[in-house]
PDB file of N, CA and C in Angstrom:
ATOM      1  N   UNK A   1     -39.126-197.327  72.040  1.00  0.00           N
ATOM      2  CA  UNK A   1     -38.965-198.180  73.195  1.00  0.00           C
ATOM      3  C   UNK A   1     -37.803-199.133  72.942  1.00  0.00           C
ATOM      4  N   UNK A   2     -36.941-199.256  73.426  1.00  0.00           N
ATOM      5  CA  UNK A   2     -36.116-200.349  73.818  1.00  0.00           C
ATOM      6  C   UNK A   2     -36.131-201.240  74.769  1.00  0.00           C
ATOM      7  N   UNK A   3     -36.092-202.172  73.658  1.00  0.00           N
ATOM      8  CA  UNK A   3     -36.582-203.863  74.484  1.00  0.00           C
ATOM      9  C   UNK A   3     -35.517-204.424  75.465  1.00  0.00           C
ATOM     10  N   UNK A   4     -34.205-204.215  75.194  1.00  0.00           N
ATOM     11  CA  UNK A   4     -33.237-204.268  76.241  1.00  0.00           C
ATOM     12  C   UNK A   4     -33.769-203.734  77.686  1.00  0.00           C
ATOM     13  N   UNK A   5     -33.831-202.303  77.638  1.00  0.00           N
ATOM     14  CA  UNK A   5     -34.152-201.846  78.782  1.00  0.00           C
ATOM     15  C   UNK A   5     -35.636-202.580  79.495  1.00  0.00           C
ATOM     16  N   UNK A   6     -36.506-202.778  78.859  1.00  0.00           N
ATOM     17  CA  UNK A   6     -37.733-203.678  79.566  1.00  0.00           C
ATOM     18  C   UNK A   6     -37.594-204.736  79.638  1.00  0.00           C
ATOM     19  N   UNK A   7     -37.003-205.680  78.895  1.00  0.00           N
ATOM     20  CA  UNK A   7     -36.732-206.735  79.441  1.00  0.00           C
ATOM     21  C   UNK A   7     -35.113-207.190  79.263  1.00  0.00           C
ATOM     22  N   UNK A   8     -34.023-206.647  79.020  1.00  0.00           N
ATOM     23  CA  UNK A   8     -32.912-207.081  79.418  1.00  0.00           C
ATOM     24  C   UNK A   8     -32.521-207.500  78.379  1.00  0.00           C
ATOM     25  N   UNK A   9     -31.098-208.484  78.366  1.00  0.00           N
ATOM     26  CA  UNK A   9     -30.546-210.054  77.825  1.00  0.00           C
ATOM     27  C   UNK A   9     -30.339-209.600  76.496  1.00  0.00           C
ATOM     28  N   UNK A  10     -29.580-210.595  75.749  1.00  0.00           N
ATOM     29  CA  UNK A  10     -29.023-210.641  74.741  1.00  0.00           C
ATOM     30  C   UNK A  10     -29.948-210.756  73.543  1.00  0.00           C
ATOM     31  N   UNK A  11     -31.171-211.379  73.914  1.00  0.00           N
ATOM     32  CA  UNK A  11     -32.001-210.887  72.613  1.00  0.00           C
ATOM     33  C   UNK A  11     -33.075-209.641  72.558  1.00  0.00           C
ATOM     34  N   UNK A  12     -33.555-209.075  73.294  1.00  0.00           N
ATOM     35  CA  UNK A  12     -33.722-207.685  73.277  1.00  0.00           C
ATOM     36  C   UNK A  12     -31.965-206.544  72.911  1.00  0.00           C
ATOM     37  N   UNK A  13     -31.032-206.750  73.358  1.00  0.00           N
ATOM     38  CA  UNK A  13     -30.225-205.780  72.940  1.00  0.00           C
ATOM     39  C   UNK A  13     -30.129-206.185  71.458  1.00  0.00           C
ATOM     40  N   UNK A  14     -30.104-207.440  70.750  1.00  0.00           N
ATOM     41  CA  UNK A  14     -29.762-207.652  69.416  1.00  0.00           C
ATOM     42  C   UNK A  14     -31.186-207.299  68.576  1.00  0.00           C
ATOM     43  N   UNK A  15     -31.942-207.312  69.009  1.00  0.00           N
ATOM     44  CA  UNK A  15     -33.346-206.899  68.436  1.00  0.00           C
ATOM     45  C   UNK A  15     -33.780-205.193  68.446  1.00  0.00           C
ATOM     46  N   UNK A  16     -32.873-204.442  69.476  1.00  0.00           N
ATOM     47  CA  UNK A  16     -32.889-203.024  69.678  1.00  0.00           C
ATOM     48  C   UNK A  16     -32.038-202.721  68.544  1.00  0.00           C
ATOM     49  N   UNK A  17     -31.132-203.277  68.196  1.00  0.00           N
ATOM     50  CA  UNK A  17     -30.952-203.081  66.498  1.00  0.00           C
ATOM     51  C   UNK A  17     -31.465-202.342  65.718  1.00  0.00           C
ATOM     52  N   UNK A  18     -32.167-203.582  65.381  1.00  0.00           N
ATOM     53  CA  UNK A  18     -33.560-203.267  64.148  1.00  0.00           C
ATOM     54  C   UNK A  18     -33.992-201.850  64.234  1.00  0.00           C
ATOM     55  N   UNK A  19     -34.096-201.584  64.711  1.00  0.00           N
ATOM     56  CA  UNK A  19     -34.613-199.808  64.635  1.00  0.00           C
ATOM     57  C   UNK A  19     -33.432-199.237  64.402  1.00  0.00           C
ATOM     58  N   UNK A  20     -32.186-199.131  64.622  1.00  0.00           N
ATOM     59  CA  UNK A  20     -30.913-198.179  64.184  1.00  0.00           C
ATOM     60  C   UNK A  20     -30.739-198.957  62.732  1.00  0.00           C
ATOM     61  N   UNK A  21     -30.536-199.957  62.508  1.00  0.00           N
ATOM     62  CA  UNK A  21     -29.771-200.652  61.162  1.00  0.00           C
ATOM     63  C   UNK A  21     -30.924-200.964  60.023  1.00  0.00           C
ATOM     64  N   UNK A  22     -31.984-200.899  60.615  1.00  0.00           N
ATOM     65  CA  UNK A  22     -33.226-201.148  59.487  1.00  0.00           C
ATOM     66  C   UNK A  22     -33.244-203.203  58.814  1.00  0.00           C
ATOM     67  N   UNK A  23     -33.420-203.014  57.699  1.00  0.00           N
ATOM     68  CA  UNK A  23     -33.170-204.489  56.990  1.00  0.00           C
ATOM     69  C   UNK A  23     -31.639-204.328  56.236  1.00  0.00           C
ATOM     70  N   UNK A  24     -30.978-203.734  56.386  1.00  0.00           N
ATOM     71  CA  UNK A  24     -29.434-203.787  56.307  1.00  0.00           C
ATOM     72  C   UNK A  24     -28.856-205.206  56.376  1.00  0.00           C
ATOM     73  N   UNK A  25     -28.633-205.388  55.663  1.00  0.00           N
ATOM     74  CA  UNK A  25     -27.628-206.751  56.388  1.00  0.00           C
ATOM     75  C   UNK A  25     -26.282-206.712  57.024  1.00  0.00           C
ATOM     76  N   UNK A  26     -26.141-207.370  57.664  1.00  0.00           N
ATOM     77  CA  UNK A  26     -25.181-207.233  58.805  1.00  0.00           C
ATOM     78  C   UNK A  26     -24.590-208.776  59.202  1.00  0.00           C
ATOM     79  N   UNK A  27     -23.407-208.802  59.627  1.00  0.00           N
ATOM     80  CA  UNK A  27     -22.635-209.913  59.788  1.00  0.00           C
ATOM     81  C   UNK A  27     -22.048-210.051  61.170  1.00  0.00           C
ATOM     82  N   UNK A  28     -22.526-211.131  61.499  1.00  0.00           N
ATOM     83  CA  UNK A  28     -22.293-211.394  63.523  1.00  0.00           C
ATOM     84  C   UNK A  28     -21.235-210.702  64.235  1.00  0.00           C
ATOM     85  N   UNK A  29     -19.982-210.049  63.735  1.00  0.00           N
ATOM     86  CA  UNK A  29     -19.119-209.418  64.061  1.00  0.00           C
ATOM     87  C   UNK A  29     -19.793-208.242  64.128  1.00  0.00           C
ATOM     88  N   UNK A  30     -20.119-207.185  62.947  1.00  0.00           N
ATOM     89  CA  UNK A  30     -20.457-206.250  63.469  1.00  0.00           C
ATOM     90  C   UNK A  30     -21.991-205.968  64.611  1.00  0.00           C
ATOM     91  N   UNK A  31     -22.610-207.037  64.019  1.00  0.00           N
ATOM     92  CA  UNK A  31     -23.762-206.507  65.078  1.00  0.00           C
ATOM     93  C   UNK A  31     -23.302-207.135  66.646  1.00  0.00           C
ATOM     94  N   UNK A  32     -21.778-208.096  66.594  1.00  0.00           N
ATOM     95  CA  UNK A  32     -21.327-207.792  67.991  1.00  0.00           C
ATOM     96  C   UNK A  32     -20.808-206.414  68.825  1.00  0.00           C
ATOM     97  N   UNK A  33     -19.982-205.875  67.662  1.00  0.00           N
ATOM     98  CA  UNK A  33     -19.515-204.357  68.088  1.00  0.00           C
ATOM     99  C   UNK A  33     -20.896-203.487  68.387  1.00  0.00           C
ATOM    100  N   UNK A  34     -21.523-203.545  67.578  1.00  0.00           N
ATOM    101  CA  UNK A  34     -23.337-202.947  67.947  1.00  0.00           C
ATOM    102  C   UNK A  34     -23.635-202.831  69.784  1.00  0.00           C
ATOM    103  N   UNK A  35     -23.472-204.134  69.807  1.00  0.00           N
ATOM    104  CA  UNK A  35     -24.148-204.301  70.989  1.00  0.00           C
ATOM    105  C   UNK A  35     -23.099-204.594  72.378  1.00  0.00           C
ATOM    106  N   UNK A  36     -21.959-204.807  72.118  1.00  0.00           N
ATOM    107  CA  UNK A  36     -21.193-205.500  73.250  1.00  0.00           C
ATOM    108  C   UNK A  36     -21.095-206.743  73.698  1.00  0.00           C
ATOM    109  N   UNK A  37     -21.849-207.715  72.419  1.00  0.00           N
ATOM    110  CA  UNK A  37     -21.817-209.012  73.054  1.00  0.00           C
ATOM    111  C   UNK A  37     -21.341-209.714  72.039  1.00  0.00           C
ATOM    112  N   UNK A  38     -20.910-210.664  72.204  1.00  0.00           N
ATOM    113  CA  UNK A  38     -19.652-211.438  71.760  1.00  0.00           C
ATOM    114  C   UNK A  38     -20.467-212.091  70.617  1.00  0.00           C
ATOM    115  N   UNK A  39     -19.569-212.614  68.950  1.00  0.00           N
ATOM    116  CA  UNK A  39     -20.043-213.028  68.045  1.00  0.00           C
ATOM    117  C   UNK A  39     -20.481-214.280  68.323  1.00  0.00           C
ATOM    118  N   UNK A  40     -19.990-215.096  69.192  1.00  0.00           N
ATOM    119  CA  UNK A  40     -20.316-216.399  69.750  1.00  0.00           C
ATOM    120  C   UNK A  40     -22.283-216.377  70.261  1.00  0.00           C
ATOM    121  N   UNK A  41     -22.574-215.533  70.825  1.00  0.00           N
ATOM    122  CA  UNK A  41     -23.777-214.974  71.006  1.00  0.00           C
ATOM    123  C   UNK A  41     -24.508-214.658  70.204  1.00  0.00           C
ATOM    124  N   UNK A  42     -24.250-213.798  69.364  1.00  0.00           N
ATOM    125  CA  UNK A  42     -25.147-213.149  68.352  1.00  0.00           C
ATOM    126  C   UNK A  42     -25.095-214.053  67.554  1.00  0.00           C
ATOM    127  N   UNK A  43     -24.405-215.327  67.285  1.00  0.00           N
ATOM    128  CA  UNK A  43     -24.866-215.992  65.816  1.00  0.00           C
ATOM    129  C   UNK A  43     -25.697-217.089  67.079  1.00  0.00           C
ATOM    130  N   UNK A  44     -25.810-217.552  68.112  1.00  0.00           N
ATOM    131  CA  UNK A  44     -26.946-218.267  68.656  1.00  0.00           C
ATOM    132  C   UNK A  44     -27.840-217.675  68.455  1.00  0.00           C
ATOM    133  N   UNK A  45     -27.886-216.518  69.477  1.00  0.00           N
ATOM    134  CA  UNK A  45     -29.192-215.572  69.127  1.00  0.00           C
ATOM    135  C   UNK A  45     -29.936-215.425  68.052  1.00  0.00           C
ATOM    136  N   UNK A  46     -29.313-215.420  67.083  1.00  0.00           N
ATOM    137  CA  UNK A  46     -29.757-215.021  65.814  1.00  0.00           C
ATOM    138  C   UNK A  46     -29.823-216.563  65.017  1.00  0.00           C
ATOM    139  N   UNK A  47     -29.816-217.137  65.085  1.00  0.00           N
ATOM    140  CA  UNK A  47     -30.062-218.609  64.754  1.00  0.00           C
ATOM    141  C   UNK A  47     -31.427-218.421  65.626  1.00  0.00           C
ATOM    142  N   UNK A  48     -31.725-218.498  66.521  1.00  0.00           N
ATOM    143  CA  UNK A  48     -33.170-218.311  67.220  1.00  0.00           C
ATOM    144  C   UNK A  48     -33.804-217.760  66.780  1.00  0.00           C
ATOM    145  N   UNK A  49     -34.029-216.281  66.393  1.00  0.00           N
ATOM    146  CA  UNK A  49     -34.185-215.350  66.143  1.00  0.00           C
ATOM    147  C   UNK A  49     -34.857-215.730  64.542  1.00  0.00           C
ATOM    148  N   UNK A  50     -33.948-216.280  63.708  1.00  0.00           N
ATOM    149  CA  UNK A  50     -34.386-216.970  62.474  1.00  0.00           C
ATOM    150  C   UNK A  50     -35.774-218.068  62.469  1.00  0.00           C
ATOM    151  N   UNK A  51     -34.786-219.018  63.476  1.00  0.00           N
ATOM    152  CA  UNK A  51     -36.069-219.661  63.877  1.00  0.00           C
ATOM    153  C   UNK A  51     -37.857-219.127  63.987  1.00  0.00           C
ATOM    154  N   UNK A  52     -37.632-218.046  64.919  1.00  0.00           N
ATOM    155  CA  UNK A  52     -38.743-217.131  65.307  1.00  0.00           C
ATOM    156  C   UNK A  52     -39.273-216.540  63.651  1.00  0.00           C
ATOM    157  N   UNK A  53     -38.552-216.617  62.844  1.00  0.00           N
ATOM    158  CA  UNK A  53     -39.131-215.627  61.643  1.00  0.00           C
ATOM    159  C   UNK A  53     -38.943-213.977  62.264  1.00  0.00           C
ATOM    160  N   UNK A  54     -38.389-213.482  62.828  1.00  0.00           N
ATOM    161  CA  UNK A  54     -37.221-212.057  62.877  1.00  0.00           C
ATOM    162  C   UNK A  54     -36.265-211.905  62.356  1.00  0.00           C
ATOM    163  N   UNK A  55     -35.828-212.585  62.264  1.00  0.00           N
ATOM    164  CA  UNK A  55     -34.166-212.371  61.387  1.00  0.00           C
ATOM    165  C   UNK A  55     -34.090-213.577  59.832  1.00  0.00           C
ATOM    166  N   UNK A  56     -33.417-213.134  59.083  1.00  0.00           N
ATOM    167  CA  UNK A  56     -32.437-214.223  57.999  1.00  0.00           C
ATOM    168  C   UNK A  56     -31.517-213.983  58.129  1.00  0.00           C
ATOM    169  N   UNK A  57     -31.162-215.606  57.494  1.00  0.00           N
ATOM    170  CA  UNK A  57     -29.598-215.007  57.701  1.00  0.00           C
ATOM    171  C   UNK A  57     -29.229-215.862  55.792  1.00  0.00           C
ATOM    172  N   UNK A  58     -28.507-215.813  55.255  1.00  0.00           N
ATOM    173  CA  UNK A  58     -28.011-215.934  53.811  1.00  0.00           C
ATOM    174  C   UNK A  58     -26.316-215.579  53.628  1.00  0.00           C
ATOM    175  N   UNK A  59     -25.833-216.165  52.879  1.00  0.00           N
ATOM    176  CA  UNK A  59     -24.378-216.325  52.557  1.00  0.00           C
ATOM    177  C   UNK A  59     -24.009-215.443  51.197  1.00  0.00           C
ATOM    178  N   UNK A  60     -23.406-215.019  51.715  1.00  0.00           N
ATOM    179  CA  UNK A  60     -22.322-214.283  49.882  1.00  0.00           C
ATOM    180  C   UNK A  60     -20.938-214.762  50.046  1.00  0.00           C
ATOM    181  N   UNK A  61     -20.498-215.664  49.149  1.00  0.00           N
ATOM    182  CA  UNK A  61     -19.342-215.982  49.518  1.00  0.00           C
ATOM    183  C   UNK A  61     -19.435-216.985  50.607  1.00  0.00           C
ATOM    184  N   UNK A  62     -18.220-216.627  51.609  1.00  0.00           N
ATOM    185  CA  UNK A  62     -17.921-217.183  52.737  1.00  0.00           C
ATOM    186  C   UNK A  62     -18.488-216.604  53.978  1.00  0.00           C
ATOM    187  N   UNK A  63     -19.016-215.560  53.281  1.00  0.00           N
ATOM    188  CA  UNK A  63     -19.353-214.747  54.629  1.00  0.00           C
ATOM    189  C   UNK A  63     -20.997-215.127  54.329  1.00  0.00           C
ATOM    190  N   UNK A  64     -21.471-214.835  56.116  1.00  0.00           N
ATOM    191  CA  UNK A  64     -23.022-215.448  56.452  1.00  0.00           C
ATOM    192  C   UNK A  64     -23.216-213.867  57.110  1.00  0.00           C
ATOM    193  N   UNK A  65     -24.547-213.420  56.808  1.00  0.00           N
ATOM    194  CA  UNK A  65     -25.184-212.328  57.023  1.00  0.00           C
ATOM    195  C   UNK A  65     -26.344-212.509  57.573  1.00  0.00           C
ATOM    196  N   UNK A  66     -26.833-211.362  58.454  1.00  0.00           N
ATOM    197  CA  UNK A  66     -28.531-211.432  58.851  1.00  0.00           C
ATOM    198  C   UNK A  66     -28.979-210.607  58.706  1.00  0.00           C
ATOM    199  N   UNK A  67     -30.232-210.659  58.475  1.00  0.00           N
ATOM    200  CA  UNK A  67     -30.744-209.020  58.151  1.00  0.00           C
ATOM    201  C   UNK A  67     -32.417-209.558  59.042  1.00  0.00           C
ATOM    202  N   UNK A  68     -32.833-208.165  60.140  1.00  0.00           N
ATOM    203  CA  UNK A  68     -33.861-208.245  60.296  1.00  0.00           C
ATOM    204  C   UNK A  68     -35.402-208.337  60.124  1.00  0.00           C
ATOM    205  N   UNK A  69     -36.287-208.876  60.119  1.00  0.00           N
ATOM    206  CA  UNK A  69     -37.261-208.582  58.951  1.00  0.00           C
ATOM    207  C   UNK A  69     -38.019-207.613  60.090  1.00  0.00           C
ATOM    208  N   UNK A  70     -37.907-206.240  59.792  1.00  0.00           N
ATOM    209  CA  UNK A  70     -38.548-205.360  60.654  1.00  0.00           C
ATOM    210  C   UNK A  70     -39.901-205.330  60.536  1.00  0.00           C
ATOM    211  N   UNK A  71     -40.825-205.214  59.507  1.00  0.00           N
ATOM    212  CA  UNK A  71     -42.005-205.300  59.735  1.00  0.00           C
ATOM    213  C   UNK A  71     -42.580-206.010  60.863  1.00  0.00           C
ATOM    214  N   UNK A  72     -42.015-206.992  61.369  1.00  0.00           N
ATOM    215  CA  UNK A  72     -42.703-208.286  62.309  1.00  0.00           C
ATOM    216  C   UNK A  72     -42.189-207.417  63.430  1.00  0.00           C
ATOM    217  N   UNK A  73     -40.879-207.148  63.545  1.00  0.00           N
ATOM    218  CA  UNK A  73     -40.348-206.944  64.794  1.00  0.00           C
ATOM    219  C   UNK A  73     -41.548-205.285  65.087  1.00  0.00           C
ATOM    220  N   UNK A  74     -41.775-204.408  64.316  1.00  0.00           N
ATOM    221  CA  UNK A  74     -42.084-203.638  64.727  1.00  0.00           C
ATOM    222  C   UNK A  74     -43.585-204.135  65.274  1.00  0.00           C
ATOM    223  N   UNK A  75     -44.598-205.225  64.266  1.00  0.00           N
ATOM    224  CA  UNK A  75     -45.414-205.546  64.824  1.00  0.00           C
ATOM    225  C   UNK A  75     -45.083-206.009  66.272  1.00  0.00           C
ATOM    226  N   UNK A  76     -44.169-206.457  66.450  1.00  0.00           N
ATOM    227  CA  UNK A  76     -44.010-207.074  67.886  1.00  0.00           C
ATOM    228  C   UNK A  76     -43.558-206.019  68.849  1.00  0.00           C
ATOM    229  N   UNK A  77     -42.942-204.932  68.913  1.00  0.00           N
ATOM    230  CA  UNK A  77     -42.845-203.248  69.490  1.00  0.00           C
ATOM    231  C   UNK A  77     -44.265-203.033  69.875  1.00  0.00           C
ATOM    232  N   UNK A  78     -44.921-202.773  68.943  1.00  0.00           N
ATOM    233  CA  UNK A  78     -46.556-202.109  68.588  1.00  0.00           C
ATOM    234  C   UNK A  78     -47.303-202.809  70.047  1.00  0.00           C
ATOM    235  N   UNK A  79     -47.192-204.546  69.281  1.00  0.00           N
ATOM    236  CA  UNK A  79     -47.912-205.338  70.697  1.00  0.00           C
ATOM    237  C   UNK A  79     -47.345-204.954  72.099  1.00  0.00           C
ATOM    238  N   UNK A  80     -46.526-204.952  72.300  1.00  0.00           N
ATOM    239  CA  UNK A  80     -45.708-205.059  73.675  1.00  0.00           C
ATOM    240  C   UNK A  80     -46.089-203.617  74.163  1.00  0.00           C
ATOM    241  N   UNK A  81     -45.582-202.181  73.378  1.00  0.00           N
ATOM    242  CA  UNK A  81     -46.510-201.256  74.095  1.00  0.00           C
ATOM    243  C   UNK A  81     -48.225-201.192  74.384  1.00  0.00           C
ATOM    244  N   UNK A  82     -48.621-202.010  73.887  1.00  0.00           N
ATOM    245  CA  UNK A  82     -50.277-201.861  73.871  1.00  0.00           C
ATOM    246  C   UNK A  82     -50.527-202.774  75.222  1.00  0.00           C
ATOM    247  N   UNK A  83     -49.367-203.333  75.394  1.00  0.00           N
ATOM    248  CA  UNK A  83     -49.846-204.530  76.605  1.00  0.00           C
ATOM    249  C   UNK A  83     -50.294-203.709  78.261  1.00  0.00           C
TER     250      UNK A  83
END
C-alpha cells in the first residue's frame, strides 16, 4: 500500500520510501530526487518525522543523514490497512 496515494502530501510520499530504501541511510538531497520534492521539504518533514520516532537523522562529517526506523512505520502500514 502506498500512503501517498491514500492520503496524499509530502509526508506519505517521503514515508512511501521506507519500503523501497529499507533503514538505508539517506541524505535530504537524495530522498528529494526519490520523491520530487524539494530538499527544503524533506529536511522539515523529516525533522517531524524524527519527532514522531519514524525517522533519525545523525551526522558523519558535515553531512546529516536519515534513516527510517521501519519496524514502526510498517507497524503503522499494518494499522492503517486493518482500519
Amino acid at each position: 500500500m502506498k500512503l501517498s496515494e491514500l492520503f496524499g502530501g509530502s509526508i506519505a510520499k517521503i514515508l512511501d520510501q521506507s519500503v523501497i530504501v529499507g533503514d538505508m541511510k539517506q541524505t535530504a538531497s537524495t530522498l528529494a530526487e526519490l520523491t520530487g520534492l524539494s530538499s527544503k521539504t524533506i529536511r522539515k518533514v523529516a525533522n517531524k518525522l524524527v519527532k514522531l520516532g519514524l525517522m533519525e537523522s545523525f551526522r558523519e562529517g558535515k553531512t546529516k543523514y536519515y534513516r527510517f526506523k521501519t519496524q514502526k512505520i510498517r507497524y503503522l502500514i499494518k494499522f492503517i490497512e486493518e482500519v
